[in-house]
C-alpha atoms as a PDB file:
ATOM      1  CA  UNK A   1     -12.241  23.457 -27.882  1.00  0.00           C
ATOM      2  CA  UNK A   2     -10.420  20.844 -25.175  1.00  0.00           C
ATOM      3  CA  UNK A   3     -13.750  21.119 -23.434  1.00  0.00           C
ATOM      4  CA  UNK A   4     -16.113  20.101 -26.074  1.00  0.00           C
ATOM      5  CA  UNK A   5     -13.593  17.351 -26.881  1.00  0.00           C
ATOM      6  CA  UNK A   6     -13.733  15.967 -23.443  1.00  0.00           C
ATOM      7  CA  UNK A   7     -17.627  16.588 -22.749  1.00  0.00           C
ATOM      8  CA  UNK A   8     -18.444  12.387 -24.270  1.00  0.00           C
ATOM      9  CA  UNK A   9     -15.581  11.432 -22.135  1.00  0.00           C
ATOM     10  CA  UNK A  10     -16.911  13.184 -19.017  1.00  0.00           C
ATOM     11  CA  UNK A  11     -20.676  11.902 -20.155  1.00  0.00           C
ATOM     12  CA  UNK A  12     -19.750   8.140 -20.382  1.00  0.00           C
ATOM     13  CA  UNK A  13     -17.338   8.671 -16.987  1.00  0.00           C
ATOM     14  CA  UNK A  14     -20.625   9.405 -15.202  1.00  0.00           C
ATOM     15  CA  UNK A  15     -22.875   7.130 -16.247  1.00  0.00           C
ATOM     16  CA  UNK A  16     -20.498   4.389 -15.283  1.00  0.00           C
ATOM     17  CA  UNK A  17     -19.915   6.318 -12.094  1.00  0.00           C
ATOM     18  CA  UNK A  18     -23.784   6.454 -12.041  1.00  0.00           C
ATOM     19  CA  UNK A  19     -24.279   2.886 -12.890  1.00  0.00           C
ATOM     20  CA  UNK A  20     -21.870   1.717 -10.261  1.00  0.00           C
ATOM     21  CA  UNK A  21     -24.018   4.065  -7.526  1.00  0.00           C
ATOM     22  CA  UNK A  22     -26.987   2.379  -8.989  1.00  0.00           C
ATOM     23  CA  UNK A  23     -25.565  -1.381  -8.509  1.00  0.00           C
ATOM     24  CA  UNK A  24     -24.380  -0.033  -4.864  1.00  0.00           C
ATOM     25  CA  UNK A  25     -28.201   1.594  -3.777  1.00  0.00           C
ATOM     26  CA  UNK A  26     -30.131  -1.490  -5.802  1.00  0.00           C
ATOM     27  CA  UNK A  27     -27.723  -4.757  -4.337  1.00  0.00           C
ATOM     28  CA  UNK A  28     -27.584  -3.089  -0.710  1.00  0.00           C
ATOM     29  CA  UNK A  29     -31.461  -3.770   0.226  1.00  0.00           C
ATOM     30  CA  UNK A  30     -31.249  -7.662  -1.829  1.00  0.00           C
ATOM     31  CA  UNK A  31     -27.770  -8.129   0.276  1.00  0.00           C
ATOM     32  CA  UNK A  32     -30.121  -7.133   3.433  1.00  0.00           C
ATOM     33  CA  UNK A  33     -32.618  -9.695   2.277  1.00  0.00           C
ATOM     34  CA  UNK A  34     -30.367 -12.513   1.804  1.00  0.00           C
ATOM     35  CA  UNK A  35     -28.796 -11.577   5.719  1.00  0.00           C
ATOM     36  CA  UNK A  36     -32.475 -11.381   6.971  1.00  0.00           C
ATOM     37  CA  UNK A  37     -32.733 -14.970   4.996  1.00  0.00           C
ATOM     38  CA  UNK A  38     -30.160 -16.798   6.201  1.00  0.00           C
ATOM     39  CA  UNK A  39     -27.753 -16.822   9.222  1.00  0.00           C
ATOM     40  CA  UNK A  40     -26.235 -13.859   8.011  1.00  0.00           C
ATOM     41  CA  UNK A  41     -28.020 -11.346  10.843  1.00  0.00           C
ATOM     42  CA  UNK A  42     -25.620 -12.768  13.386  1.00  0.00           C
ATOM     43  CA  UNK A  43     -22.960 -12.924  11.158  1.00  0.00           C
ATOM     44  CA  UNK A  44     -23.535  -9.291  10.871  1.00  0.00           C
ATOM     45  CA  UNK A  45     -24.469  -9.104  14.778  1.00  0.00           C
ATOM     46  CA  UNK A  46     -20.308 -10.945  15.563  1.00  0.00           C
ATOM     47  CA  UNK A  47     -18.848  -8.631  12.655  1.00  0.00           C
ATOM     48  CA  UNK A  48     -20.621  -5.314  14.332  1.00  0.00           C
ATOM     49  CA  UNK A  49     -19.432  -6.420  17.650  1.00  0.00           C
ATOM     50  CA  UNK A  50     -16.205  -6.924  16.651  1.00  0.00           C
ATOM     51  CA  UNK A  51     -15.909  -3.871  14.816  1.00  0.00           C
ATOM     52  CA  UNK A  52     -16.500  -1.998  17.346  1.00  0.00           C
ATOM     53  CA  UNK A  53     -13.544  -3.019  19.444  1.00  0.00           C
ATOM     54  CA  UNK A  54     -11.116  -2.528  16.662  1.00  0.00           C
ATOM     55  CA  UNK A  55      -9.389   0.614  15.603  1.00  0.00           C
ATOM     56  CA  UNK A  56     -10.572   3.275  12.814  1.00  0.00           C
ATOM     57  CA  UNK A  57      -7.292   1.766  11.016  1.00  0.00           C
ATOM     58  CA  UNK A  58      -8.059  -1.620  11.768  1.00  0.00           C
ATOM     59  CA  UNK A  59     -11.750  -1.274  10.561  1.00  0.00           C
ATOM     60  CA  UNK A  60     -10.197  -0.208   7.168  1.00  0.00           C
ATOM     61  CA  UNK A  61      -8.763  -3.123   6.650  1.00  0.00           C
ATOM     62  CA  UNK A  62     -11.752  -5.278   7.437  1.00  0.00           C
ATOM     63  CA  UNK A  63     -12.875  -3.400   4.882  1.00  0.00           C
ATOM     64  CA  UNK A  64     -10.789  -3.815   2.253  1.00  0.00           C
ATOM     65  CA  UNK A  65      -9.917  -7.748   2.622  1.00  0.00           C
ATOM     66  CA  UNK A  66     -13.440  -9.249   1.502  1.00  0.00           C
ATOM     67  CA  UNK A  67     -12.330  -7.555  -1.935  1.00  0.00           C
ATOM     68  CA  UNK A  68      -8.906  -9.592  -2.095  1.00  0.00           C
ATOM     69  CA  UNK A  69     -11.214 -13.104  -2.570  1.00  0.00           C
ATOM     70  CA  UNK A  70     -12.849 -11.853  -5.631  1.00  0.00           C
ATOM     71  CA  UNK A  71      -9.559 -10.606  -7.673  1.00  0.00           C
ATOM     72  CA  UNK A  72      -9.305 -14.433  -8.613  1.00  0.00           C
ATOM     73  CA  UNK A  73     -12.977 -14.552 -10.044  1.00  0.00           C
ATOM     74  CA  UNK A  74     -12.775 -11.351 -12.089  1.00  0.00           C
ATOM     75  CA  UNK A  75      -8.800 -13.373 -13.471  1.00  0.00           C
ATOM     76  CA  UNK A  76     -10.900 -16.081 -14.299  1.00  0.00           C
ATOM     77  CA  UNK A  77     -13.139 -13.922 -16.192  1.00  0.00           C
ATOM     78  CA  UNK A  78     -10.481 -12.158 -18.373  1.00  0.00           C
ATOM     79  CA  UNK A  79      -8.974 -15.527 -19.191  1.00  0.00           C
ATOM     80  CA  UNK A  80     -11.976 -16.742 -20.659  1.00  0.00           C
ATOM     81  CA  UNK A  81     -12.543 -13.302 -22.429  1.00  0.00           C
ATOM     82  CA  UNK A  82      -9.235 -14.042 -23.897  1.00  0.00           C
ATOM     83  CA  UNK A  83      -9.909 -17.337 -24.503  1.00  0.00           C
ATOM     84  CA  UNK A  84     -12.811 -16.303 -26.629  1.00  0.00           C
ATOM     85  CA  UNK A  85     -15.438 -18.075 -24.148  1.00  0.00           C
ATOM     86  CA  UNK A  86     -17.786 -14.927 -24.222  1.00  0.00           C
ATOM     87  CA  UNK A  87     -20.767 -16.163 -22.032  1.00  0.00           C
ATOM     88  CA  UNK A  88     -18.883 -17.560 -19.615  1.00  0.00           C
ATOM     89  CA  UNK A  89     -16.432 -14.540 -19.362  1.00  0.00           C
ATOM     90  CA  UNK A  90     -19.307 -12.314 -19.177  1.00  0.00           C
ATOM     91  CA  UNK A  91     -21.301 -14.013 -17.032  1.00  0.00           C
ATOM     92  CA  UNK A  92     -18.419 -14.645 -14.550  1.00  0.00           C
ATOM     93  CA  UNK A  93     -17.236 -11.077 -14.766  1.00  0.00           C
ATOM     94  CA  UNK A  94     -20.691 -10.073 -13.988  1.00  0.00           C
ATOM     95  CA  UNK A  95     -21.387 -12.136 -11.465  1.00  0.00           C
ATOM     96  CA  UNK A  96     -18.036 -11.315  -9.733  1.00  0.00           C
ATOM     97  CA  UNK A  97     -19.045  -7.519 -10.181  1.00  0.00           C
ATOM     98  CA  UNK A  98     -22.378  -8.165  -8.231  1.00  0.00           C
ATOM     99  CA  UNK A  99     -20.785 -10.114  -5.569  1.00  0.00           C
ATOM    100  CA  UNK A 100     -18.155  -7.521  -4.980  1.00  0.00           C
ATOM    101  CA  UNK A 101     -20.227  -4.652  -5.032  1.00  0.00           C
ATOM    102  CA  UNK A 102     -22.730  -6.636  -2.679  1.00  0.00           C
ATOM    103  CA  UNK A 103     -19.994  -8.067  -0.243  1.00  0.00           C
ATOM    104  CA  UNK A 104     -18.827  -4.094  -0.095  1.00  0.00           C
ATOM    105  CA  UNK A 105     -22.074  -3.168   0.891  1.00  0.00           C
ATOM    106  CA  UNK A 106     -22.252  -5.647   3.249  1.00  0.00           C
ATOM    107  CA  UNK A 107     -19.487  -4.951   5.141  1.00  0.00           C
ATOM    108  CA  UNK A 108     -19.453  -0.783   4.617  1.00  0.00           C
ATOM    109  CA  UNK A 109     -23.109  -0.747   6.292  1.00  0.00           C
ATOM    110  CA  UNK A 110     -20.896  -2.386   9.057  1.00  0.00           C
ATOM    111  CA  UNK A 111     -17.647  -0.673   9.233  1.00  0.00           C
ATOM    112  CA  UNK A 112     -18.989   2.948   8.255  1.00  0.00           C
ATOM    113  CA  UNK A 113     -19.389   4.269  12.116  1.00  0.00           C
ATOM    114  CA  UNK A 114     -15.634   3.256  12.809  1.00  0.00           C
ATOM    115  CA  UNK A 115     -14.425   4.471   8.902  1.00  0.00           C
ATOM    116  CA  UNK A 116     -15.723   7.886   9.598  1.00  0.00           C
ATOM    117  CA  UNK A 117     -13.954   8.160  12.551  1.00  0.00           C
ATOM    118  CA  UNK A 118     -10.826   9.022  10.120  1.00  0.00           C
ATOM    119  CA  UNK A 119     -10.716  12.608   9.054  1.00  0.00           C
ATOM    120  CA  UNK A 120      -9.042  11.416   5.264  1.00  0.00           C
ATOM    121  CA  UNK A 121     -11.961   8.471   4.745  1.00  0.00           C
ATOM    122  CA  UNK A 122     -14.714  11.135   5.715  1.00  0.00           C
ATOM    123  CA  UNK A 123     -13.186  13.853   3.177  1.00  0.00           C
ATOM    124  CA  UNK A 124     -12.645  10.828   0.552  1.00  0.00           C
ATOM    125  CA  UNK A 125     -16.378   9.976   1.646  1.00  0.00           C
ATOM    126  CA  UNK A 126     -17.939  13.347   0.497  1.00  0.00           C
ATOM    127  CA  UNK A 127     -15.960  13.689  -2.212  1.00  0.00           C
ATOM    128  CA  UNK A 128     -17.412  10.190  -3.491  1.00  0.00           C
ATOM    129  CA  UNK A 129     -21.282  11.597  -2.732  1.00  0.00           C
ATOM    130  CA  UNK A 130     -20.374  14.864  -4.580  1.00  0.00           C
ATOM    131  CA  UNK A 131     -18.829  13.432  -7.817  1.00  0.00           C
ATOM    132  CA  UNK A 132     -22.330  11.189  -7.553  1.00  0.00           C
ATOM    133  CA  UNK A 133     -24.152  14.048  -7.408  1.00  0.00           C
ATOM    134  CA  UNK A 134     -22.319  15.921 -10.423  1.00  0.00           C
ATOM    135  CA  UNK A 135     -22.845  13.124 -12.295  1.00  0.00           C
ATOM    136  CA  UNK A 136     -26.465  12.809 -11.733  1.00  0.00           C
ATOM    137  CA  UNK A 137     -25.974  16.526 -12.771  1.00  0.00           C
ATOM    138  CA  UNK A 138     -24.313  15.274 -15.816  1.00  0.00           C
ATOM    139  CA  UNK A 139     -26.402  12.894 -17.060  1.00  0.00           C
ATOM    140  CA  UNK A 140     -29.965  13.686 -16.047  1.00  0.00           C
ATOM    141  CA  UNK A 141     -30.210  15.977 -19.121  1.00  0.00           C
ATOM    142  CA  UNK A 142     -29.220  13.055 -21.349  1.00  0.00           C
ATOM    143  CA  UNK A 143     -32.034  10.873 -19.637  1.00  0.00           C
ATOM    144  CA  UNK A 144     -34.846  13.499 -20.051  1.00  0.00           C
ATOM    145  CA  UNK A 145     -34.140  13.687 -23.513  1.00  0.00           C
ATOM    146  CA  UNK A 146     -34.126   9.944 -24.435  1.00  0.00           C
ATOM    147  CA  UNK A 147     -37.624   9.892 -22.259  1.00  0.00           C
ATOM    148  CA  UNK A 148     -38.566  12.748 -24.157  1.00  0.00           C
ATOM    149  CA  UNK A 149     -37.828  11.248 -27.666  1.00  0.00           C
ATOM    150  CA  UNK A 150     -38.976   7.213 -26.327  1.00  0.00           C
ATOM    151  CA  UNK A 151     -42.720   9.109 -25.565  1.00  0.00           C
ATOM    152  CA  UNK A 152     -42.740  10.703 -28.867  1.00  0.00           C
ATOM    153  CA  UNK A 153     -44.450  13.955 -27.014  1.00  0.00           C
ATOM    154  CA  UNK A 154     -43.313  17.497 -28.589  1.00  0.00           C
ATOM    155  CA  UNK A 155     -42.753  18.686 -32.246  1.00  0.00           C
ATOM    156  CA  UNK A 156     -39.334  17.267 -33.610  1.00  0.00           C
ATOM    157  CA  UNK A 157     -38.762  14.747 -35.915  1.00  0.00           C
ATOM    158  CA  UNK A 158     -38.307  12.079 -33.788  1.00  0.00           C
ATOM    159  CA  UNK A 159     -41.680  12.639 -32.065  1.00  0.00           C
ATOM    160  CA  UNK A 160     -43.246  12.741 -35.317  1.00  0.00           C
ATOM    161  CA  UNK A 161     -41.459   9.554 -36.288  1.00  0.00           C
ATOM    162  CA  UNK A 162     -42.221   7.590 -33.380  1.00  0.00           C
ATOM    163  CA  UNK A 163     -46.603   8.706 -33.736  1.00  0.00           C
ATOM    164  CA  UNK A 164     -46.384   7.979 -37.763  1.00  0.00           C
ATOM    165  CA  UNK A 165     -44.899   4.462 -36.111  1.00  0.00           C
ATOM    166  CA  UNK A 166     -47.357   4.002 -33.745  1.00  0.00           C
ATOM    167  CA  UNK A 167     -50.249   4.852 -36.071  1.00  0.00           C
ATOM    168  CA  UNK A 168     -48.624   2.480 -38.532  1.00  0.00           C
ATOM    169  CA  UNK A 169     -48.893  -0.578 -35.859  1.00  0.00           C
ATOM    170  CA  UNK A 170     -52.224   0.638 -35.057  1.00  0.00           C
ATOM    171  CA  UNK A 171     -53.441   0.576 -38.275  1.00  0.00           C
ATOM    172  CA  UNK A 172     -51.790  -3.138 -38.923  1.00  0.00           C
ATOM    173  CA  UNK A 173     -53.533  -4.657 -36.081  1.00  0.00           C
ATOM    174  CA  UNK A 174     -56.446  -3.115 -36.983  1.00  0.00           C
ATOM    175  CA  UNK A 175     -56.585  -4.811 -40.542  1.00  0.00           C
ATOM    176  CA  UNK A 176     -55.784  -8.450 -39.112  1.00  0.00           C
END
């Protein structure tokens, strides 16, 4: 009974999970674009370099403090969700999202040789990829579904709906 009480919880968990992976896999490559575009390819040269000379520890930390700058952004953001400024608030809370999860790429690509190196951040690191993959597990049911019932293909109602709605169109721009 718990179970089926949790299952929606569990659902919407991964597809946020899901939709965070898909930010991380879909900013990554425009992140390597904008580096390729401007001076950030020896920025990322330096960082690399100096990277490599620091400790596994160390190299945590270089990972973690790019984060720190964007706590302010995603404060200004709540304020003016409190302050009832929705388009701003959303578009500065999504804009801080983006940047954060693009900076983290940024720098992971960098700092993953050296994170690895510790035994805990590897273990933390395939637990990560596995909860991604139960999620895709998750969810991918859900997905086929909605494509099923959005191509109308198959014998329930909602397939019958959507063709009596598509001959309906057809038959109004056929009259005009």
């Amino acid at each position: 009974m718990l179970r089926r009480l949790l299952q929606p919880f569990w659902v919407l968990l991964a597809i946020v999970f899901l939709i965070e992976a898909w930010l991380w896999d879909h900013l990554e490559p425009i992140v390597a674009r904008v580096v390729a575009a401007i001076p950030l390819r020896a920025f990322k040269q330096w960082l690399a370099e100096r990277v490599d000379s620091l400790s596994p520890a160390m190299t945590l930390i270089v990972f973690a403090v790019p984060i720190i700058p964007l706590f302010p952004l995603k404060l200004i953001g709540l304020w003016l969700l409190t302050h009832e400024y929705w388009l701003g608030a959303i578009s500065t809370i999504l804009f801080a999202k983006f940047l954060s999860v693009g900076v983290t790429a940024f720098i992971f690509d960098v700092t993953r040789p050296k994170l690895m190196e510790m035994p805990w951040f590897e273990a933390l690191y395939e637990f990560v990829m596995a909860m991604r993959a139960k999620a895709t597990a998750i969810v991918e049911p859900i997905k086929q579904r909605i494509r099923e019932i959005l191509r109308g293909n198959g014998d329930g109602w909602t397939a019958r709906t959507l063709r009596l709605i598509a001959r309906f169109r057809k038959s109004v721009h056929e009259a005009r």
